[in-house]
PDB file of N, CA and C in Angstrom:
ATOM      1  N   UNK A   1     -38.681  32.548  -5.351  1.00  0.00           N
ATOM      2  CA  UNK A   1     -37.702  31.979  -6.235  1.00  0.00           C
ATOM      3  C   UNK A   1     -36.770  31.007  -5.517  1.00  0.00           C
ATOM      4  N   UNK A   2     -36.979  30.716  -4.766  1.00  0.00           N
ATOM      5  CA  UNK A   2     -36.570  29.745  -3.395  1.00  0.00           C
ATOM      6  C   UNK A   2     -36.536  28.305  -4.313  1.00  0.00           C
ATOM      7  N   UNK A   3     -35.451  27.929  -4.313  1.00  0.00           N
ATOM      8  CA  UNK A   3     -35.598  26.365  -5.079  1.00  0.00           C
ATOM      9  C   UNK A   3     -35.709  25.561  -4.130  1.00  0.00           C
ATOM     10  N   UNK A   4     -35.652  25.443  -3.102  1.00  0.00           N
ATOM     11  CA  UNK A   4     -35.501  24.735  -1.695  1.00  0.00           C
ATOM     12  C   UNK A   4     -37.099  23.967  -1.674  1.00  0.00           C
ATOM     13  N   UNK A   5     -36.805  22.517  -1.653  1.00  0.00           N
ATOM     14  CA  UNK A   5     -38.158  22.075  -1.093  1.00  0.00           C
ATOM     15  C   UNK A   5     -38.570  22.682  -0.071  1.00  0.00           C
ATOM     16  N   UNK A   6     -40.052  23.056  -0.077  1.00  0.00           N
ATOM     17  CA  UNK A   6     -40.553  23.636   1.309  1.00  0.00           C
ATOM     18  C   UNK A   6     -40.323  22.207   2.305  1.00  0.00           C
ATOM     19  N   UNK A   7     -41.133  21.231   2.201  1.00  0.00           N
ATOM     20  CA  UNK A   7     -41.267  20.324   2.696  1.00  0.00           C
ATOM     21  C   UNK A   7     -39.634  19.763   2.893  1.00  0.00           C
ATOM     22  N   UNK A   8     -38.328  20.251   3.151  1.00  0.00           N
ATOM     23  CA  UNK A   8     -37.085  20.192   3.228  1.00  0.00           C
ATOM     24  C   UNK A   8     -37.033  20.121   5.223  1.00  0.00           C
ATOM     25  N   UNK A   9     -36.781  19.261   5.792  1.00  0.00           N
ATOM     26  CA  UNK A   9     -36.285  19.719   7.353  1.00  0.00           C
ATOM     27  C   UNK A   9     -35.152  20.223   7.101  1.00  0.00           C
ATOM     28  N   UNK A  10     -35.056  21.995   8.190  1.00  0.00           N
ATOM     29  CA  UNK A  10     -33.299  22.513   7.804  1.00  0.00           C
ATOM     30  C   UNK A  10     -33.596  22.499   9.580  1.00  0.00           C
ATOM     31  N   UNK A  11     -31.769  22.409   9.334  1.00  0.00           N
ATOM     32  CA  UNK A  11     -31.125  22.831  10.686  1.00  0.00           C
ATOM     33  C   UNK A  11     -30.788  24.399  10.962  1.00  0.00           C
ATOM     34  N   UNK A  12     -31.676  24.598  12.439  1.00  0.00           N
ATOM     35  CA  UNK A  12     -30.906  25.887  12.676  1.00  0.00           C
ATOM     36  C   UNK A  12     -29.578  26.034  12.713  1.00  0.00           C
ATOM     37  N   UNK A  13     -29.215  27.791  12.079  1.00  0.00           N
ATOM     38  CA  UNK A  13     -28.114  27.932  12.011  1.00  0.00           C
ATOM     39  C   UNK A  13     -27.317  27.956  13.367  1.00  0.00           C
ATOM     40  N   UNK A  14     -27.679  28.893  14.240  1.00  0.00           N
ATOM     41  CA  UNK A  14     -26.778  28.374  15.471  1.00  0.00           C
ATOM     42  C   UNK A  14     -26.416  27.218  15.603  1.00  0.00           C
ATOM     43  N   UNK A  15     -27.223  26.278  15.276  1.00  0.00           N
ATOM     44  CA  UNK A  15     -27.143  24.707  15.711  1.00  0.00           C
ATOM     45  C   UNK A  15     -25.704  24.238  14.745  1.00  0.00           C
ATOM     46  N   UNK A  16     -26.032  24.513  13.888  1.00  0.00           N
ATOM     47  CA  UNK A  16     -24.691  24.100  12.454  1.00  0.00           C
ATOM     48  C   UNK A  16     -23.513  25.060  13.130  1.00  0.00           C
ATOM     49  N   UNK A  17     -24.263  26.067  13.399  1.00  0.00           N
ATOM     50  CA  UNK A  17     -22.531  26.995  14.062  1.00  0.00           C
ATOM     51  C   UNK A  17     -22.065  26.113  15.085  1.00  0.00           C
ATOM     52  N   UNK A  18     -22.636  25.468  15.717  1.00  0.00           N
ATOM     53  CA  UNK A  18     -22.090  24.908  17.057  1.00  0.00           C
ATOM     54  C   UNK A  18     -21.286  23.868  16.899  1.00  0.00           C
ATOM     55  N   UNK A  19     -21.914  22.822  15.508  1.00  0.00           N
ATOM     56  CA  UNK A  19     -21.592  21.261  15.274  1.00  0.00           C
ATOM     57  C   UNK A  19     -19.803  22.028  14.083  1.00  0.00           C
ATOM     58  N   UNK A  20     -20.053  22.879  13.868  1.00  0.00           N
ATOM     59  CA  UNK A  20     -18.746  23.438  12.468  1.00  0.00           C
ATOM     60  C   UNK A  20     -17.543  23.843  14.201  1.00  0.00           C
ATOM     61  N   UNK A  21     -17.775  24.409  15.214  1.00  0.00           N
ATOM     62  CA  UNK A  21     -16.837  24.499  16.294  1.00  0.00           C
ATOM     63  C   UNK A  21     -16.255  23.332  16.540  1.00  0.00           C
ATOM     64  N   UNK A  22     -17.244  22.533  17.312  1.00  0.00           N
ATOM     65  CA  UNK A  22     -17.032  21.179  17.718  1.00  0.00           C
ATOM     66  C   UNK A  22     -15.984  20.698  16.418  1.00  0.00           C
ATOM     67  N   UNK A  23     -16.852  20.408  15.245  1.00  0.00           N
ATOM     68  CA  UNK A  23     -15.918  19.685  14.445  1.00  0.00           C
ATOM     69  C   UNK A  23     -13.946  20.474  14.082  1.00  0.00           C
ATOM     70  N   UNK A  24     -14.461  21.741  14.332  1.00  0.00           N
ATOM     71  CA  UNK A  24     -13.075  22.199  13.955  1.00  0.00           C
ATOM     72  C   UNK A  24     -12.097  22.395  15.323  1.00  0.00           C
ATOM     73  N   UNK A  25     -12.778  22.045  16.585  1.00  0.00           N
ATOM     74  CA  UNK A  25     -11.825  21.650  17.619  1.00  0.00           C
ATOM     75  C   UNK A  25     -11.193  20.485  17.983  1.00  0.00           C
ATOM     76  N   UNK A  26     -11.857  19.571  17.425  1.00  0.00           N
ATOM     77  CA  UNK A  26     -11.589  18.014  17.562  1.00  0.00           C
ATOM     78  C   UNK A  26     -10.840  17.519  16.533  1.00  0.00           C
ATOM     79  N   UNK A  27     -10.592  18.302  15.030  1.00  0.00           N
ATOM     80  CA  UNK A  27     -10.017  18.676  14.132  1.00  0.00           C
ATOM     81  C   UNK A  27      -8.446  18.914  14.487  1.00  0.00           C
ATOM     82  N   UNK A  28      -8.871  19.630  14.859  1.00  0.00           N
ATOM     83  CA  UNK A  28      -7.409  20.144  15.658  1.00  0.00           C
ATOM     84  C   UNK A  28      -6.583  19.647  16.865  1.00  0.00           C
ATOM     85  N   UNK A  29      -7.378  18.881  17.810  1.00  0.00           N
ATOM     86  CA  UNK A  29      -6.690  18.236  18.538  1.00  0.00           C
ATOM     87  C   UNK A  29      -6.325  16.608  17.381  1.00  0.00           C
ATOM     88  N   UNK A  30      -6.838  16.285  16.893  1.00  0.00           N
ATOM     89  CA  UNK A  30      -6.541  15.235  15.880  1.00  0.00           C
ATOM     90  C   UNK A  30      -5.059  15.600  15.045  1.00  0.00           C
ATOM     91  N   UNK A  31      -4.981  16.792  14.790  1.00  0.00           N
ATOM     92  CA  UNK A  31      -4.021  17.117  13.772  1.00  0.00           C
ATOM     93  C   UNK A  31      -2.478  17.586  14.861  1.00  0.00           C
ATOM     94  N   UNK A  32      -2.810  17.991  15.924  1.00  0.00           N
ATOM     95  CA  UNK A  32      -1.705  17.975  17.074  1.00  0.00           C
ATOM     96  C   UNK A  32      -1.616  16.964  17.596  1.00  0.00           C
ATOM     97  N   UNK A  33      -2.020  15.827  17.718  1.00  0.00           N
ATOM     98  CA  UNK A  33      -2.202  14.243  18.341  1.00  0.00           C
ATOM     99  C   UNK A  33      -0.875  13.479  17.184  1.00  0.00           C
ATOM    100  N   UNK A  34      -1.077  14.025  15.798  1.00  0.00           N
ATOM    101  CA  UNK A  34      -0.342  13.099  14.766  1.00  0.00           C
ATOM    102  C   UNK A  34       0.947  13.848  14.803  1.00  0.00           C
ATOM    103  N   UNK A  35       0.568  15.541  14.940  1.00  0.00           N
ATOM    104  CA  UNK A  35       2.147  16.162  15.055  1.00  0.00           C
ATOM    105  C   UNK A  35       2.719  15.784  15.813  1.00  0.00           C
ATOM    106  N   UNK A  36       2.670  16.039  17.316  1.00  0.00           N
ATOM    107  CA  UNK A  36       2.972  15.757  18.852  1.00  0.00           C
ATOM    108  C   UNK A  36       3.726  14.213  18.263  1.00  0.00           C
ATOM    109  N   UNK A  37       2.792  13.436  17.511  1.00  0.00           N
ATOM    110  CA  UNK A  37       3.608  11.796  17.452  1.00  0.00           C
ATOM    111  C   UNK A  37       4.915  12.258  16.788  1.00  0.00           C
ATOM    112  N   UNK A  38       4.650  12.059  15.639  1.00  0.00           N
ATOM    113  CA  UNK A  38       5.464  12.456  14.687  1.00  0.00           C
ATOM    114  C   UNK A  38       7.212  12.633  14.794  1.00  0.00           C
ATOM    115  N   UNK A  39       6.816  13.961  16.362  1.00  0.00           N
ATOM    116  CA  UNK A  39       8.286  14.696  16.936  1.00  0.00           C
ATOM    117  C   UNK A  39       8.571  13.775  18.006  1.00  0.00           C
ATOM    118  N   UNK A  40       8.071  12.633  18.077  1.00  0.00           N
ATOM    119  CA  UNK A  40       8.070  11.856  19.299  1.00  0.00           C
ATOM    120  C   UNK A  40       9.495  10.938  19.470  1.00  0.00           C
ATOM    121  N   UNK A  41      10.355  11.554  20.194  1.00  0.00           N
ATOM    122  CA  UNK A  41      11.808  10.667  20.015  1.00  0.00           C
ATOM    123  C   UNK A  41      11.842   9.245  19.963  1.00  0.00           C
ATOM    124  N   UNK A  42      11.220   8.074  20.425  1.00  0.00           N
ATOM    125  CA  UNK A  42      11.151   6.993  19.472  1.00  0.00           C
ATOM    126  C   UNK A  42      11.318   6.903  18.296  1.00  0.00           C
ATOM    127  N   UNK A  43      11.966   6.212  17.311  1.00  0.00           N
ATOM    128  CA  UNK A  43      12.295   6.557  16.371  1.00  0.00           C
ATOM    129  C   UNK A  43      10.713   5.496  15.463  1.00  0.00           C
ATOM    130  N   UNK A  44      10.869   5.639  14.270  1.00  0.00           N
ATOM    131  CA  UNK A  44       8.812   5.404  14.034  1.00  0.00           C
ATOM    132  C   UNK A  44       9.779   3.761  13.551  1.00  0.00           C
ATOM    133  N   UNK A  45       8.827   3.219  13.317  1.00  0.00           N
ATOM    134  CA  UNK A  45       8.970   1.728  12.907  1.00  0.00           C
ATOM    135  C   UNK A  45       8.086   1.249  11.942  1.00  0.00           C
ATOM    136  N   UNK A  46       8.126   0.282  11.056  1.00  0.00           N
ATOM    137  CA  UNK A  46       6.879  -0.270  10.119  1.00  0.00           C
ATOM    138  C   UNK A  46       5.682  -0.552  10.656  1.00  0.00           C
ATOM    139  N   UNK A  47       5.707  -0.926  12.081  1.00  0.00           N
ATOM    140  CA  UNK A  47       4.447  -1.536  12.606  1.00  0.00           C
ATOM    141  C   UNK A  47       3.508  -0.070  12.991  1.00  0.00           C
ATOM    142  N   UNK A  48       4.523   0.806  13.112  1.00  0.00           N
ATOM    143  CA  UNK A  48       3.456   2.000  13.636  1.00  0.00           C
ATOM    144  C   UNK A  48       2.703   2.306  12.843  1.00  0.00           C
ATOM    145  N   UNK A  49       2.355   1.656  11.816  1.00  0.00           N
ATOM    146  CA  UNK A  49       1.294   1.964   9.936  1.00  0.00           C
ATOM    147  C   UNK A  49       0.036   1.511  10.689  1.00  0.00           C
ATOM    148  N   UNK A  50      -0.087   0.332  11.596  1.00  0.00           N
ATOM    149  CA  UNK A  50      -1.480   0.306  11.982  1.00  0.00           C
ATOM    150  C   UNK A  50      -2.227   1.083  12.658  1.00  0.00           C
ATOM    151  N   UNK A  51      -0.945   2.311  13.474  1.00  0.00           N
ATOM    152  CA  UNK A  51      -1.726   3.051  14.093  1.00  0.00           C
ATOM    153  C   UNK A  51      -2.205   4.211  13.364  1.00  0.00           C
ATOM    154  N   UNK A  52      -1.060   4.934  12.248  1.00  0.00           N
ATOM    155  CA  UNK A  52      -1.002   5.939  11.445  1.00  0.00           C
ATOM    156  C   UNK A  52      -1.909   5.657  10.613  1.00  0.00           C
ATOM    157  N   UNK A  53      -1.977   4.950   9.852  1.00  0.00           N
ATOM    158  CA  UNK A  53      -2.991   4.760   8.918  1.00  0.00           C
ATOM    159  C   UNK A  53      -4.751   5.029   9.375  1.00  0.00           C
ATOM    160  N   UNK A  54      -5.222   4.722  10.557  1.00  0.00           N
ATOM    161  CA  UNK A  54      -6.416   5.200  10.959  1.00  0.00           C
ATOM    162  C   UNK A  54      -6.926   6.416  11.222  1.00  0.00           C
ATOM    163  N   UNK A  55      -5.346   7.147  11.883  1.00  0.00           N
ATOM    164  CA  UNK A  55      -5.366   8.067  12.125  1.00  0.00           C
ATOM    165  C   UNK A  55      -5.228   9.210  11.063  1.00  0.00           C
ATOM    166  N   UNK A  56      -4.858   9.102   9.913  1.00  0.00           N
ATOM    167  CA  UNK A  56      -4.585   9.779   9.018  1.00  0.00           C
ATOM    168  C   UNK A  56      -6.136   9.816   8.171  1.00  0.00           C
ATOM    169  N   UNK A  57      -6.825   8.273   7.951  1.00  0.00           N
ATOM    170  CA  UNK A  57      -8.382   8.423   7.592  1.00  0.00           C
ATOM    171  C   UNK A  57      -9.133   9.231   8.205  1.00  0.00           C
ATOM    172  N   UNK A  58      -9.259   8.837   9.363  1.00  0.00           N
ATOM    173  CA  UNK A  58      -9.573   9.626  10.761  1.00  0.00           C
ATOM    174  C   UNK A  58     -10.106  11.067  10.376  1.00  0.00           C
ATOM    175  N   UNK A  59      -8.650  11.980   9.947  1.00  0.00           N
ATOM    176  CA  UNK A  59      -8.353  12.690   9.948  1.00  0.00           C
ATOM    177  C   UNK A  59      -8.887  13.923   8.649  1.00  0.00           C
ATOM    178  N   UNK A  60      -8.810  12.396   7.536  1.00  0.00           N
ATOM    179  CA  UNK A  60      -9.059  13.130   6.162  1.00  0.00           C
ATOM    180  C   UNK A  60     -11.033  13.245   6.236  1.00  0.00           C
ATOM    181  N   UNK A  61     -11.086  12.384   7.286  1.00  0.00           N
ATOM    182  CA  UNK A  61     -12.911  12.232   7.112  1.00  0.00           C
ATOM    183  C   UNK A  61     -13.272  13.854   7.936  1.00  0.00           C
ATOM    184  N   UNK A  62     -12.529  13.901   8.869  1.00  0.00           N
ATOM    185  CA  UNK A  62     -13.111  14.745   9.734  1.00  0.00           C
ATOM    186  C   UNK A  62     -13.430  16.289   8.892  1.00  0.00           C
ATOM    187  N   UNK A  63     -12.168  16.278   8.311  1.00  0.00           N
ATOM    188  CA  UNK A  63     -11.888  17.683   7.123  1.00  0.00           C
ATOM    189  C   UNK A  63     -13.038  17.486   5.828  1.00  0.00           C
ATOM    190  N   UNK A  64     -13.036  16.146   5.826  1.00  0.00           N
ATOM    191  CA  UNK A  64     -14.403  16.397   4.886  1.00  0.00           C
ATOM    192  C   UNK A  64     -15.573  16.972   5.298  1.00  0.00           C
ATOM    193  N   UNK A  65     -15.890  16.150   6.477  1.00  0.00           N
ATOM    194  CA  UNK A  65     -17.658  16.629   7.185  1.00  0.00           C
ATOM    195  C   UNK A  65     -16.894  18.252   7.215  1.00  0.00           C
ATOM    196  N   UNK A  66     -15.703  18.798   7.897  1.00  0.00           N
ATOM    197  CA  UNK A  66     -15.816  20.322   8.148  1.00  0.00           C
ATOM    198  C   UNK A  66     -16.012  20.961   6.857  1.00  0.00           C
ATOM    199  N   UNK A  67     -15.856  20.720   5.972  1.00  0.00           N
ATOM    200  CA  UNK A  67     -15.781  20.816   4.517  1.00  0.00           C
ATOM    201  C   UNK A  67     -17.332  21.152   3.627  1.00  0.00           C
ATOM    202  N   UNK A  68     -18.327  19.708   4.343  1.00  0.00           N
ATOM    203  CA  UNK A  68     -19.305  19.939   3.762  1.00  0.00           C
ATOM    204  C   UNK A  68     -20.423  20.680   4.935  1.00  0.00           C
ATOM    205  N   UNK A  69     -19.682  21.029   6.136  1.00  0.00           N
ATOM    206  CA  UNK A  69     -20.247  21.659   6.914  1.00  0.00           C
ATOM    207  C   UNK A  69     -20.354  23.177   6.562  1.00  0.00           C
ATOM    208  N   UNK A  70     -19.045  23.619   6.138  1.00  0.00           N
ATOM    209  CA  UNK A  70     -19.029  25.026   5.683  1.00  0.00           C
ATOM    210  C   UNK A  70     -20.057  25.717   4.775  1.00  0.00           C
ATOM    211  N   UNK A  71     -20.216  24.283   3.878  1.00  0.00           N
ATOM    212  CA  UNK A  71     -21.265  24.943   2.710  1.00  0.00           C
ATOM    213  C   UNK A  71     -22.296  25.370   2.790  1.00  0.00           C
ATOM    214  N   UNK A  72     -23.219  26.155   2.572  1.00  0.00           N
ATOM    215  CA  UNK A  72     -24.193  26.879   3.057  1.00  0.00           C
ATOM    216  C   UNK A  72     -25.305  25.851   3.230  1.00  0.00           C
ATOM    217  N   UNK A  73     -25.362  24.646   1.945  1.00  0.00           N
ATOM    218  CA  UNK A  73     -26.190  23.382   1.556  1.00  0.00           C
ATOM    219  C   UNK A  73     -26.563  22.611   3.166  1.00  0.00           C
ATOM    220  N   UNK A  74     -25.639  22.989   4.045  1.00  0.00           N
ATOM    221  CA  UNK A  74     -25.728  21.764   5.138  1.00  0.00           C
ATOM    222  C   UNK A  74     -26.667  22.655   6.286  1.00  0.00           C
ATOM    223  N   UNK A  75     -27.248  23.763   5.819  1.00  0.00           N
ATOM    224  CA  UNK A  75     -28.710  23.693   6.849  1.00  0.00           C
ATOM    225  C   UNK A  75     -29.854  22.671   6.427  1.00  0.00           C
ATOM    226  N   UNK A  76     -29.497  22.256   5.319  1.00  0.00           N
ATOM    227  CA  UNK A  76     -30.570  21.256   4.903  1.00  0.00           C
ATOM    228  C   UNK A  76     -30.454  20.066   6.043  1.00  0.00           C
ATOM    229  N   UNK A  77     -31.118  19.146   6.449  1.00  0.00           N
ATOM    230  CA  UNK A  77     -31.158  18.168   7.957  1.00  0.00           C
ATOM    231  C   UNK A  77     -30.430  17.201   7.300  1.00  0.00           C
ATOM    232  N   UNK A  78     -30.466  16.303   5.832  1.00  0.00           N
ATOM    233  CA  UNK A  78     -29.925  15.453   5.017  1.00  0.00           C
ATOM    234  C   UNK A  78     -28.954  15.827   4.918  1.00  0.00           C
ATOM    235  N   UNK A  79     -27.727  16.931   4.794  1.00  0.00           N
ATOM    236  CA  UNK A  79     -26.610  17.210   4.156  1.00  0.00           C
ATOM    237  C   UNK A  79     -25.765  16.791   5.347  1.00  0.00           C
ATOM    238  N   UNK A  80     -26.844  18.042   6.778  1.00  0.00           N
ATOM    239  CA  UNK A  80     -25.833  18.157   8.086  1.00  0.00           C
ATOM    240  C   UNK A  80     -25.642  16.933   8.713  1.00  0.00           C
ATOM    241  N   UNK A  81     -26.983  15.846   8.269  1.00  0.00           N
ATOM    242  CA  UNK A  81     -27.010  14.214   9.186  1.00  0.00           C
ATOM    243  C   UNK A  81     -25.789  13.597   8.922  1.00  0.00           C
ATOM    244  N   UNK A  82     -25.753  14.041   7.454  1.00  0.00           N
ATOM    245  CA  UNK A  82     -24.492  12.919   6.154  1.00  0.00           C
ATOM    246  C   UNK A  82     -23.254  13.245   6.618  1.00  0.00           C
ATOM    247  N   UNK A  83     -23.085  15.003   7.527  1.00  0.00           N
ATOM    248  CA  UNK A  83     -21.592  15.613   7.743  1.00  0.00           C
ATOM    249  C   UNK A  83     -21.198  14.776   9.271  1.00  0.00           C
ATOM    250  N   UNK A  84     -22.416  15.079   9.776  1.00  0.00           N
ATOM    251  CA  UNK A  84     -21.996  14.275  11.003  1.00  0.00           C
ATOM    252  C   UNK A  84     -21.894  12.906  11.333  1.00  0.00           C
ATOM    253  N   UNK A  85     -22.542  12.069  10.360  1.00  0.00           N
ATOM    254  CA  UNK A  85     -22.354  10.754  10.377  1.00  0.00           C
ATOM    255  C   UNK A  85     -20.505  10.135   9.913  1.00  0.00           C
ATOM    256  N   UNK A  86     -19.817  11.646   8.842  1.00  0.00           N
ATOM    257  CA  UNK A  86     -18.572  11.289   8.272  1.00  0.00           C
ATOM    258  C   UNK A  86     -18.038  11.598   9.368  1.00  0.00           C
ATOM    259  N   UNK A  87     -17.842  12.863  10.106  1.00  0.00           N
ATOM    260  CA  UNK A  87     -16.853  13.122  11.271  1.00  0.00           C
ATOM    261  C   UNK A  87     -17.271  12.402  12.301  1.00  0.00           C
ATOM    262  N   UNK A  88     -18.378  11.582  13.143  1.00  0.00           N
ATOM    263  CA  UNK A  88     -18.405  10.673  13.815  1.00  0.00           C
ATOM    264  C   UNK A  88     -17.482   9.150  13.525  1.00  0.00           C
ATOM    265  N   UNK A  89     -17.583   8.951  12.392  1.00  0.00           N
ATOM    266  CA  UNK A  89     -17.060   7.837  11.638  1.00  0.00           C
ATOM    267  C   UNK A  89     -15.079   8.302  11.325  1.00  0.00           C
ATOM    268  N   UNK A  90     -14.954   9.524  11.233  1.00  0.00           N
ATOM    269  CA  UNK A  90     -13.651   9.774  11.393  1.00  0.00           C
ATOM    270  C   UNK A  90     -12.848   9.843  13.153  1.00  0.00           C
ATOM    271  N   UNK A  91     -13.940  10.410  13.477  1.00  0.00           N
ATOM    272  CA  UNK A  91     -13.623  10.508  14.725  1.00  0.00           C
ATOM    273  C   UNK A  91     -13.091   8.932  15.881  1.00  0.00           C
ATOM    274  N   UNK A  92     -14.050   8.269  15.226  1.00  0.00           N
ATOM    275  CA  UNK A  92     -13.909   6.789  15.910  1.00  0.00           C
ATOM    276  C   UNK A  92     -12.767   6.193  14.839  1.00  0.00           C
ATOM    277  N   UNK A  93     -12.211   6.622  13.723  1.00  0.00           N
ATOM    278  CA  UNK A  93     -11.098   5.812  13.080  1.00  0.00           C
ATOM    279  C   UNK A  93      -9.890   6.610  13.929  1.00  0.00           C
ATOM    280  N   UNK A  94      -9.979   7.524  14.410  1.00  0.00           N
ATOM    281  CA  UNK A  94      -8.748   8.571  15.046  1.00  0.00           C
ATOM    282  C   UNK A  94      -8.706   8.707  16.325  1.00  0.00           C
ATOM    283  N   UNK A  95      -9.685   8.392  17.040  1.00  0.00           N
ATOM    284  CA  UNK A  95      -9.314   7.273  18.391  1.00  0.00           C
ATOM    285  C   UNK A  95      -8.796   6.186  18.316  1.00  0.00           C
ATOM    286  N   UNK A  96      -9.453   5.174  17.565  1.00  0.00           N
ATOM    287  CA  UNK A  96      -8.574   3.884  17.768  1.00  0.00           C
ATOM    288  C   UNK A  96      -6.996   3.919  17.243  1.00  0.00           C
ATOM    289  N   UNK A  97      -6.733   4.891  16.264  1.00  0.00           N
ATOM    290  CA  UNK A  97      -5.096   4.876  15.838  1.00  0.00           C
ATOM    291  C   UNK A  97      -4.657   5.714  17.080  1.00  0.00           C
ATOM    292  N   UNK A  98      -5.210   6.782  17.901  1.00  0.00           N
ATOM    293  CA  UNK A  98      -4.553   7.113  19.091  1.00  0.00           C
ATOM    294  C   UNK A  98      -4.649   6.013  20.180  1.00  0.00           C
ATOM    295  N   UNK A  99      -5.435   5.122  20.045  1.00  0.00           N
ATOM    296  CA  UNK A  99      -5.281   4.324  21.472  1.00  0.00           C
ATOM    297  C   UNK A  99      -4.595   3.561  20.583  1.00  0.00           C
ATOM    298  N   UNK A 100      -4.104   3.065  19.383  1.00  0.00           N
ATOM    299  CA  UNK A 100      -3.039   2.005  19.119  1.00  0.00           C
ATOM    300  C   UNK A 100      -1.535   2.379  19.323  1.00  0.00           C
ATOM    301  N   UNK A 101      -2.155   3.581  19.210  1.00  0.00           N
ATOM    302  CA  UNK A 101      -0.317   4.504  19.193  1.00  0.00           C
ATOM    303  C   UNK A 101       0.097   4.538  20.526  1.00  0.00           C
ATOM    304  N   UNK A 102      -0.500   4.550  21.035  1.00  0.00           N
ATOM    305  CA  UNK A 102      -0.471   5.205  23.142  1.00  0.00           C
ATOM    306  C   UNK A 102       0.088   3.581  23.153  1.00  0.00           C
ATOM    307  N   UNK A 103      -0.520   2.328  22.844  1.00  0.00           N
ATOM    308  CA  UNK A 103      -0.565   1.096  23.030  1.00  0.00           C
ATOM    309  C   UNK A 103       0.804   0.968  22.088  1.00  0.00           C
ATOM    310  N   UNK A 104       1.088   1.102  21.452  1.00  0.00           N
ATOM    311  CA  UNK A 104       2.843   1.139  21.148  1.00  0.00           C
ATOM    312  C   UNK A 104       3.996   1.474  21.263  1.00  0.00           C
ATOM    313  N   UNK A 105       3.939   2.628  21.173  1.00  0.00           N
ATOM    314  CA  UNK A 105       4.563   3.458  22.268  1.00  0.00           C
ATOM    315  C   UNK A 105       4.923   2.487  23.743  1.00  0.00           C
ATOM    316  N   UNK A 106       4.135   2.280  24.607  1.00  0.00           N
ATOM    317  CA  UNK A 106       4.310   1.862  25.653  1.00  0.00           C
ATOM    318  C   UNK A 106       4.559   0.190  25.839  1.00  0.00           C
ATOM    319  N   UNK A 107       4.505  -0.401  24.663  1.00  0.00           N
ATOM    320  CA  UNK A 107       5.009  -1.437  24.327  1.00  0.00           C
ATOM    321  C   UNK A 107       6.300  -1.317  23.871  1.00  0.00           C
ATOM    322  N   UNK A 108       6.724  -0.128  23.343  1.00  0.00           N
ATOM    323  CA  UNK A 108       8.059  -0.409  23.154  1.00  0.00           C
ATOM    324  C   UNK A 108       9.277   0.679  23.659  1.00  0.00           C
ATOM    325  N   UNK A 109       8.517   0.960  24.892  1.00  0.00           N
ATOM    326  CA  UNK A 109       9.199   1.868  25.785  1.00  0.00           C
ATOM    327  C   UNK A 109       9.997   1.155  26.824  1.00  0.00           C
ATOM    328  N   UNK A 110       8.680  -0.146  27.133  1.00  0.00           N
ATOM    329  CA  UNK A 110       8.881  -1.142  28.512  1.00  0.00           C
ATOM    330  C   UNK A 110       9.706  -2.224  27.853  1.00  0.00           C
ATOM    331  N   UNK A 111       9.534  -2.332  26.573  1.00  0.00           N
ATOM    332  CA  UNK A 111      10.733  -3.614  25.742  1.00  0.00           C
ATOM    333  C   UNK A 111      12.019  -3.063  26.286  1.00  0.00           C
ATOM    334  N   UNK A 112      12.427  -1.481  25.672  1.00  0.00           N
ATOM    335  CA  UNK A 112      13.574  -1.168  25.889  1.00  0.00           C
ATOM    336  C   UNK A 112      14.113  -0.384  27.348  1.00  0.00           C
ATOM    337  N   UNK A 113      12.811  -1.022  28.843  1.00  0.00           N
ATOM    338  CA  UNK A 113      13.242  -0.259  29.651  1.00  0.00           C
ATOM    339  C   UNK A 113      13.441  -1.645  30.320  1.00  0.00           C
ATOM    340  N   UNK A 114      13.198  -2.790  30.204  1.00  0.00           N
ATOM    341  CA  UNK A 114      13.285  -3.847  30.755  1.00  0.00           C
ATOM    342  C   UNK A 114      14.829  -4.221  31.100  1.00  0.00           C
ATOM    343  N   UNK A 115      15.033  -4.511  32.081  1.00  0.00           N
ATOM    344  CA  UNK A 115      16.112  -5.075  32.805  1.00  0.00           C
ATOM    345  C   UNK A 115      16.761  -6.268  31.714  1.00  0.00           C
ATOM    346  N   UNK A 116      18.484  -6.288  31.403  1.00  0.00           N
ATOM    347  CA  UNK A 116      18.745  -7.457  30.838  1.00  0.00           C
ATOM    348  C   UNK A 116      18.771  -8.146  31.790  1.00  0.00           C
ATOM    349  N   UNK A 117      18.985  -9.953  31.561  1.00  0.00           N
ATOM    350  CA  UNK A 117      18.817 -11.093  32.558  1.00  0.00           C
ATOM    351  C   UNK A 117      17.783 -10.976  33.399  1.00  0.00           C
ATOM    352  N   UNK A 118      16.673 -10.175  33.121  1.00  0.00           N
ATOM    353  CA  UNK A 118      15.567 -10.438  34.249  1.00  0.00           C
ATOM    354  C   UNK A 118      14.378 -11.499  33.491  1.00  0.00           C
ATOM    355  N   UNK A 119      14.011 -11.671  33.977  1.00  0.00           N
ATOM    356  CA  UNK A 119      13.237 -12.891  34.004  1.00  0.00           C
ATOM    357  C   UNK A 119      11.791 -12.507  33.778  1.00  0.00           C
TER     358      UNK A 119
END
């Protein structure tokens, strides 16, 4: 009574247990990366939207793939390819808003650590 195409490639489950860790550790350093900013005594500015904004996609993609990782559906090879193709694709939007943020931050650390009258 198996509705499952036979002819279906599934992923072992260990294997999905391993990729649902991964995704929910990297998850989490993502979601302490935006807190950690957040409390960050610089005070935030309009321009910091280019970094936040990636990072917040980033963020919402990653919770999706963990999302459709949970479901039992993603031993199927098509479901788990589709989960990991979203949290790869989140993952690379939530690096680049952390390397824009690191890159602002330190742009406007050295603005306001710069010597007046220096040259």
């Amino acid at each position: 009574m198996d509705q499952q195409d036979p002819k279906e490639e599934r992923v072992e489950p260990v294997f999905r247990n391993g990729t649902i860790t991964i995704v929910g550790i990297l998850l989490a350093f993502s979601l302490g990366f935006i807190t950690h900013w957040a409390a960050n005594p610089i005070p935030w500015q309009t321009y910091h939207l280019i970094a936040v904004l990636p990072i917040l996609v980033g963020i919402a993609l990653q919770i999706r793939a963990l999302a459709i990782l949970l479901d039992i559906k993603s031993l199927q090879r098509s479901i788990h390819d589709r989960a990991s193709r979203i949290f790869i694709a989140g993952l690379i939007l939530a690096a680049c808003g952390v390397g824009l943020a690191i890159l602002l931050d330190f742009f406007d650390i050295s603005a306001k650590s710069a010597l007046p009258g220096a040259s």
